[in-house]
PDB file of N, CA and C in Angstrom:
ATOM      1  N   UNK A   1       0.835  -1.185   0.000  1.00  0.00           N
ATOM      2  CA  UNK A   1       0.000   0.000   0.000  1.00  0.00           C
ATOM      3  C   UNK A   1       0.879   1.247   0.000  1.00  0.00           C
ATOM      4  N   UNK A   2       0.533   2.107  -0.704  1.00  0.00           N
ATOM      5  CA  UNK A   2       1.107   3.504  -0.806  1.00  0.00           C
ATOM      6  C   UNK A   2       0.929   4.178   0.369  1.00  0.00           C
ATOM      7  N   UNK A   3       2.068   4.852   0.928  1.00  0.00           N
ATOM      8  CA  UNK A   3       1.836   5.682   2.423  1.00  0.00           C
ATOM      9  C   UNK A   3       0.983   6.401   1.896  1.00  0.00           C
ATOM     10  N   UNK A   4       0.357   7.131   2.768  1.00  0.00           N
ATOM     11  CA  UNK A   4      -0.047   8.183   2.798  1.00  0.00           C
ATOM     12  C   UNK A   4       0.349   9.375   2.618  1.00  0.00           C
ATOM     13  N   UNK A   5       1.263   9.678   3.359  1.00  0.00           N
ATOM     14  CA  UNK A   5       2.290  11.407   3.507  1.00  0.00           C
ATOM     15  C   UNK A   5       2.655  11.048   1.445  1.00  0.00           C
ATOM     16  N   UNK A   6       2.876   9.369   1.214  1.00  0.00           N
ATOM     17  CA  UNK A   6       3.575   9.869  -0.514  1.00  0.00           C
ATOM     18  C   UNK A   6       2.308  10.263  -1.103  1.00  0.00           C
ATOM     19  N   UNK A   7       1.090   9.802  -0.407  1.00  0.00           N
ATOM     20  CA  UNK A   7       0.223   9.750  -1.424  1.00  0.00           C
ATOM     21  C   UNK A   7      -0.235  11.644  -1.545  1.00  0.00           C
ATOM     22  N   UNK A   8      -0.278  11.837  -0.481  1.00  0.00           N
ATOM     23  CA  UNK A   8      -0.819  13.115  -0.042  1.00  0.00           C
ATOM     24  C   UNK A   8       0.103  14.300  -0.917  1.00  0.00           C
ATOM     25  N   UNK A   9       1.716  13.897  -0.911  1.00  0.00           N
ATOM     26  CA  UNK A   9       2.516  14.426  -1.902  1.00  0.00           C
ATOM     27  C   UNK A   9       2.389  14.405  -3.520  1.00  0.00           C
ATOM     28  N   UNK A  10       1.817  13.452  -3.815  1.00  0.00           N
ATOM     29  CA  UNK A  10       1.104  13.153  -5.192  1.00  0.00           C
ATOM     30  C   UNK A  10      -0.120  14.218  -5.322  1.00  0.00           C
ATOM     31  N   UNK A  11      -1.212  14.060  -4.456  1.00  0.00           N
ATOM     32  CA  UNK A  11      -1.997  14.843  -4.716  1.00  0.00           C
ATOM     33  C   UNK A  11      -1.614  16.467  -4.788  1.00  0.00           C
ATOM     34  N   UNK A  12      -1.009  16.586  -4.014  1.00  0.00           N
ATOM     35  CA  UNK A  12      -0.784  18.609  -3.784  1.00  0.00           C
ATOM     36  C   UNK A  12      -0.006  18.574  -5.628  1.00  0.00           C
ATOM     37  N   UNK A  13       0.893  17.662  -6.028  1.00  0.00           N
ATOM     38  CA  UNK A  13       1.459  17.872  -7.177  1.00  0.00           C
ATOM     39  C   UNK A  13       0.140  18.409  -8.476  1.00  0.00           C
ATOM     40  N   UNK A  14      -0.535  17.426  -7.974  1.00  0.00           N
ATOM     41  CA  UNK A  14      -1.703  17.160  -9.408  1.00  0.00           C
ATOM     42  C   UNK A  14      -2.838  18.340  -9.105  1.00  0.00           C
ATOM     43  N   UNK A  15      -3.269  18.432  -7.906  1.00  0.00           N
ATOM     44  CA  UNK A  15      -3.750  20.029  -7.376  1.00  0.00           C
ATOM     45  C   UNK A  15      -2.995  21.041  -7.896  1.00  0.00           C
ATOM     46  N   UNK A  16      -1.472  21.074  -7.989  1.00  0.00           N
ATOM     47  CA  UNK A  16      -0.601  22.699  -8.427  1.00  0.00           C
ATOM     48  C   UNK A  16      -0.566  22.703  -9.867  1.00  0.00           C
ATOM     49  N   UNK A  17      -0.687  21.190 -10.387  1.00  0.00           N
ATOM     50  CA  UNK A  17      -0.275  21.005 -12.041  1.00  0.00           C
ATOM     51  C   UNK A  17      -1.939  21.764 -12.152  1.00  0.00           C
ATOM     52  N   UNK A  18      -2.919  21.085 -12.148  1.00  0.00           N
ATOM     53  CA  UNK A  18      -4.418  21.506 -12.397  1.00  0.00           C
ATOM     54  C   UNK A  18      -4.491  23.155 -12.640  1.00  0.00           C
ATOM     55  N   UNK A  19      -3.614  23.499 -11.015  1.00  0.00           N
ATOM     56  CA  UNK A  19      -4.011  24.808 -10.718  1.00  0.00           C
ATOM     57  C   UNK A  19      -3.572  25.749 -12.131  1.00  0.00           C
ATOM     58  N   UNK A  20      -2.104  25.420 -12.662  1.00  0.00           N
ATOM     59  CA  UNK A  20      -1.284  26.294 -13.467  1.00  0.00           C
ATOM     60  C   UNK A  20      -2.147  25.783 -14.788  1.00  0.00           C
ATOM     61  N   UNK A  21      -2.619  25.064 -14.865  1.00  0.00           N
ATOM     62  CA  UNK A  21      -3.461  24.844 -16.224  1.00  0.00           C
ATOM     63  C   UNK A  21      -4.211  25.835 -16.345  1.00  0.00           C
ATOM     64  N   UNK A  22      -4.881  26.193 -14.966  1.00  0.00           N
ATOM     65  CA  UNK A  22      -6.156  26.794 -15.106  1.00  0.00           C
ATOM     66  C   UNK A  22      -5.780  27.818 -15.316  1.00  0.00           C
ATOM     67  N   UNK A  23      -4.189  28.599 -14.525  1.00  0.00           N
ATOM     68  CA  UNK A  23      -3.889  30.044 -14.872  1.00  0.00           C
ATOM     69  C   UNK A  23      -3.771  30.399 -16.258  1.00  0.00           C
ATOM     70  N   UNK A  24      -3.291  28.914 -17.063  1.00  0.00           N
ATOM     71  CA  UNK A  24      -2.412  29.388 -18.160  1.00  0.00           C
ATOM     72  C   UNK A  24      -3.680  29.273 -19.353  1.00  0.00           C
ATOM     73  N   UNK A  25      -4.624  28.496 -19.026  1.00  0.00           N
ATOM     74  CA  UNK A  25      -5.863  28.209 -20.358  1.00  0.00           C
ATOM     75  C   UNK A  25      -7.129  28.222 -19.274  1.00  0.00           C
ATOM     76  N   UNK A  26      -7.687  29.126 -18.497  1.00  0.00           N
ATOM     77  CA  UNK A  26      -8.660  29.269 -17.808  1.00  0.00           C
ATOM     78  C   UNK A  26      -9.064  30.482 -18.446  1.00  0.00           C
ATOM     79  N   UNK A  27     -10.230  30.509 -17.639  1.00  0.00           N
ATOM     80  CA  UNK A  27     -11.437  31.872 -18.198  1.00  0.00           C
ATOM     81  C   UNK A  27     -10.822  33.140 -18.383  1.00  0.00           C
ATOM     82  N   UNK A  28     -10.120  33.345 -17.176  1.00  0.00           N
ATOM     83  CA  UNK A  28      -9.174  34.900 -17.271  1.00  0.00           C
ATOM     84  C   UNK A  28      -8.292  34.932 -18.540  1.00  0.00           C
ATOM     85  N   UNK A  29      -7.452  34.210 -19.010  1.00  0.00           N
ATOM     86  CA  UNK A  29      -6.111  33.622 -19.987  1.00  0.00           C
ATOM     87  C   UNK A  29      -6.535  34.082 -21.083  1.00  0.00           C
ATOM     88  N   UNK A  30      -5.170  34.728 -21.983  1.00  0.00           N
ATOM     89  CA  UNK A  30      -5.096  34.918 -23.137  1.00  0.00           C
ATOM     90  C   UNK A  30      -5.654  34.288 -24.246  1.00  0.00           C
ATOM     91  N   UNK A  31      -5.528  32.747 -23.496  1.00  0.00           N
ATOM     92  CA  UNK A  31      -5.848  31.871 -24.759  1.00  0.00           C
ATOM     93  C   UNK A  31      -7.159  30.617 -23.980  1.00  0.00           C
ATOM     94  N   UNK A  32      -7.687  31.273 -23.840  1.00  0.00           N
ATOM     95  CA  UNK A  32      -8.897  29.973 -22.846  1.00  0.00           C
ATOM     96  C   UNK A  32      -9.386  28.785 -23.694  1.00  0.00           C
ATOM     97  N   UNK A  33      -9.241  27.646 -23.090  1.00  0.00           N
ATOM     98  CA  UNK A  33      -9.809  26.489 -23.421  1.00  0.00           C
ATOM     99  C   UNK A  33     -11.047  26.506 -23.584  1.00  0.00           C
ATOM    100  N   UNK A  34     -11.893  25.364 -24.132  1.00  0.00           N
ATOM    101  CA  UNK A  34     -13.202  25.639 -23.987  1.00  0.00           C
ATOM    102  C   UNK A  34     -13.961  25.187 -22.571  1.00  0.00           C
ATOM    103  N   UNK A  35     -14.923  25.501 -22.416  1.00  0.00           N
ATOM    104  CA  UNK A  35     -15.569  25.317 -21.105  1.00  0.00           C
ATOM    105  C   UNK A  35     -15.193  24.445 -20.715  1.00  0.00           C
ATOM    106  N   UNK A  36     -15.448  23.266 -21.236  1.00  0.00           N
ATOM    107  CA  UNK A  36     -15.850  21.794 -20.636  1.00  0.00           C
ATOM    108  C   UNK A  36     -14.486  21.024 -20.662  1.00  0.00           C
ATOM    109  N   UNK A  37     -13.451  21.776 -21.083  1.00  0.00           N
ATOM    110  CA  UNK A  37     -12.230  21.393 -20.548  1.00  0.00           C
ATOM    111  C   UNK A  37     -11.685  22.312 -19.286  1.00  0.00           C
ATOM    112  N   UNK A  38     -12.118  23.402 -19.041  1.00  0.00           N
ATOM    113  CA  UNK A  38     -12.206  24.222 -17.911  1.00  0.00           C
ATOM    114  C   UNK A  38     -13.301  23.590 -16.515  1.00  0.00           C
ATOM    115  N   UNK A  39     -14.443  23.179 -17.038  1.00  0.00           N
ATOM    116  CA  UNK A  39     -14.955  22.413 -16.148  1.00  0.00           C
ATOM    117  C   UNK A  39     -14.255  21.115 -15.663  1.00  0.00           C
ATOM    118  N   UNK A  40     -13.712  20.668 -16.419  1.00  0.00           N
ATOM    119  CA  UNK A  40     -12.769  19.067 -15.791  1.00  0.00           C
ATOM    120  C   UNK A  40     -11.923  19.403 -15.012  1.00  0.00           C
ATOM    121  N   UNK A  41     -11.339  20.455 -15.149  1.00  0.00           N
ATOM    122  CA  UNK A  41     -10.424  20.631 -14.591  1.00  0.00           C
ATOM    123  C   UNK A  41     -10.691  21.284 -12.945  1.00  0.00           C
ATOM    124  N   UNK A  42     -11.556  21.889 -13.065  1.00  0.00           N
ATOM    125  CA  UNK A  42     -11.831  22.510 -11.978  1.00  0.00           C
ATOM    126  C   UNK A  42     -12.643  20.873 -10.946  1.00  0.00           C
ATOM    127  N   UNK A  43     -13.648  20.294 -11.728  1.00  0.00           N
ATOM    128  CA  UNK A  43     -13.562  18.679 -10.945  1.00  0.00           C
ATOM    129  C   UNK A  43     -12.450  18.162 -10.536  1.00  0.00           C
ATOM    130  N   UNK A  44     -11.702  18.160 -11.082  1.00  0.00           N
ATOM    131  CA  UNK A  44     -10.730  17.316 -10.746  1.00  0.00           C
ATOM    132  C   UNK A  44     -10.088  18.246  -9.886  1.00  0.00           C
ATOM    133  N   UNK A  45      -9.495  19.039  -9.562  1.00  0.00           N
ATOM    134  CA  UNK A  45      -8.895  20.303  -8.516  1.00  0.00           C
ATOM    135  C   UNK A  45     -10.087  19.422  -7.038  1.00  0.00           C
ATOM    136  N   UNK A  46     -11.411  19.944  -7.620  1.00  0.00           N
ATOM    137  CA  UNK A  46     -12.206  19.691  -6.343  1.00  0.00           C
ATOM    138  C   UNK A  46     -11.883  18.004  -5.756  1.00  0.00           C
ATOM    139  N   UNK A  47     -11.913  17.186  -6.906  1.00  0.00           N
ATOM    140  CA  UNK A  47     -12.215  15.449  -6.217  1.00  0.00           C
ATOM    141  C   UNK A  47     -10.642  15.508  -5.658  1.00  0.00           C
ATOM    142  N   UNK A  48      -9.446  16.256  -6.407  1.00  0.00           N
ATOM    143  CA  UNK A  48      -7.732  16.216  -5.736  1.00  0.00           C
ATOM    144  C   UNK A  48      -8.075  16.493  -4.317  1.00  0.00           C
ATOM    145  N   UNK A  49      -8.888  17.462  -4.136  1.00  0.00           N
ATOM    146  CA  UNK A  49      -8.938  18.063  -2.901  1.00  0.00           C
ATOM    147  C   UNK A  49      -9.692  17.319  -1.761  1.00  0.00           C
ATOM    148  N   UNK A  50     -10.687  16.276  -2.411  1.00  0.00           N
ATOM    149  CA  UNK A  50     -11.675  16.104  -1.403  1.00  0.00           C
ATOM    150  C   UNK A  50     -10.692  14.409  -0.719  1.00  0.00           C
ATOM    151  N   UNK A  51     -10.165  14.047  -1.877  1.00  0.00           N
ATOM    152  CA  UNK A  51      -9.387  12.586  -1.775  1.00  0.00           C
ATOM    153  C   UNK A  51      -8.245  13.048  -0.434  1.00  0.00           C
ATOM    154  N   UNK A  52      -7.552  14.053  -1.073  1.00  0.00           N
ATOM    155  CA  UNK A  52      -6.175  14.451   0.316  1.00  0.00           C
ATOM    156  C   UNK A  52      -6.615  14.739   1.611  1.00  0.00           C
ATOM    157  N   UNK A  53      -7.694  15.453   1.881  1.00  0.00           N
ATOM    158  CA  UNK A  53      -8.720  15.484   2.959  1.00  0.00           C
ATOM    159  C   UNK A  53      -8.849  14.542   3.587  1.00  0.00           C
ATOM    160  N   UNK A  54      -9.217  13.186   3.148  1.00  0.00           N
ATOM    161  CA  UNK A  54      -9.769  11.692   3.564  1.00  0.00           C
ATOM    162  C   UNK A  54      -7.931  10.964   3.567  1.00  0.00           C
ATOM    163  N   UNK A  55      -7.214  11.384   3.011  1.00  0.00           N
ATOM    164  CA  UNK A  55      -5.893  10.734   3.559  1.00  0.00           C
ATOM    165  C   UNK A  55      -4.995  11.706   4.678  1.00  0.00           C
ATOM    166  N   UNK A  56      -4.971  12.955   4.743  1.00  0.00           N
ATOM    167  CA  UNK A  56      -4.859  13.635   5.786  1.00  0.00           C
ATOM    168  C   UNK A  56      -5.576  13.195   6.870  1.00  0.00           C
ATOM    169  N   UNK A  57      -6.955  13.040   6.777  1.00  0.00           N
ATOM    170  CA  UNK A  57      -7.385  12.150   8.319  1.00  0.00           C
ATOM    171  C   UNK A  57      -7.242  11.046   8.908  1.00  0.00           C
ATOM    172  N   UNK A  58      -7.234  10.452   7.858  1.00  0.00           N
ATOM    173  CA  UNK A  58      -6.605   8.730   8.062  1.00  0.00           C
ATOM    174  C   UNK A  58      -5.169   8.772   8.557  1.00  0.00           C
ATOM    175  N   UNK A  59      -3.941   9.698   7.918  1.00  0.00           N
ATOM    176  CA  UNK A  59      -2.999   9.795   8.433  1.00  0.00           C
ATOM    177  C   UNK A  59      -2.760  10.397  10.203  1.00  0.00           C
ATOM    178  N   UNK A  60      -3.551  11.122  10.288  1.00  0.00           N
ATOM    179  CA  UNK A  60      -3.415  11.323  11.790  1.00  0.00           C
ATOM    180  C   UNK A  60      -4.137  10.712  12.673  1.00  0.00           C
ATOM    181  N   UNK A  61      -5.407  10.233  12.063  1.00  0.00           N
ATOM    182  CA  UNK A  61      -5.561   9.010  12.723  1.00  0.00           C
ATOM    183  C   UNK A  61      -4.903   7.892  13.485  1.00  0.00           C
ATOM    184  N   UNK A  62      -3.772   7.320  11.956  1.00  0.00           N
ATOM    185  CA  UNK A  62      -3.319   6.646  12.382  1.00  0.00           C
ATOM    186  C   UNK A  62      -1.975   7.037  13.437  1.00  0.00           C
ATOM    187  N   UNK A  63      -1.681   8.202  13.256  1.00  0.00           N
ATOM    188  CA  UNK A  63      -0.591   8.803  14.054  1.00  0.00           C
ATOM    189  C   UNK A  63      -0.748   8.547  15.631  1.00  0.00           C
ATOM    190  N   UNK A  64      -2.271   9.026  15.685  1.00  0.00           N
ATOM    191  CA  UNK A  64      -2.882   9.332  16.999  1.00  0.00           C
ATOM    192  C   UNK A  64      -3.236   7.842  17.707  1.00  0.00           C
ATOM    193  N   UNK A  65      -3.357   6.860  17.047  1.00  0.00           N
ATOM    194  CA  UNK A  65      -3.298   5.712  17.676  1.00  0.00           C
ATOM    195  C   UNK A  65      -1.894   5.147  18.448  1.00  0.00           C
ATOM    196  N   UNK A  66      -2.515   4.447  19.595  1.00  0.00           N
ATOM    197  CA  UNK A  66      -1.717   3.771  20.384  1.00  0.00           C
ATOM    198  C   UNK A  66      -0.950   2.544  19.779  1.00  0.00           C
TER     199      UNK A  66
END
């Protein structure tokens, strides 16, 4: 099984990659993608976010155990 702390390091990566997508071909951007590749992306930012959440707790969970 994949630790956690690596996994949690994976996610913040794919959260910052997402993020710079969005700066560089998002709504504001010179050159914007079309929506519905702007919408995926912003899903996926949210499900990156909601997954590291649920391994951040599990990790101190397990920290906090005896």
């Amino acid at each position: 099984m994949t630790e956690p702390s690596e996994m949690i390091a994976w996610l913040d990566r794919r959260i910052a990659s997402a993020m710079a997508w969005l700066d560089d071909h998002g709504k504001g951007s010179k050159r914007p993608r079309p929506q519905h590749e702007i919408e995926t992306k912003e899903y996926d930012i949210a499900r990156f976010e909601e997954i590291k959440a649920a391994y951040v707790k599990a990790l101190e969970r397990r920290e906090s155990a005896p």
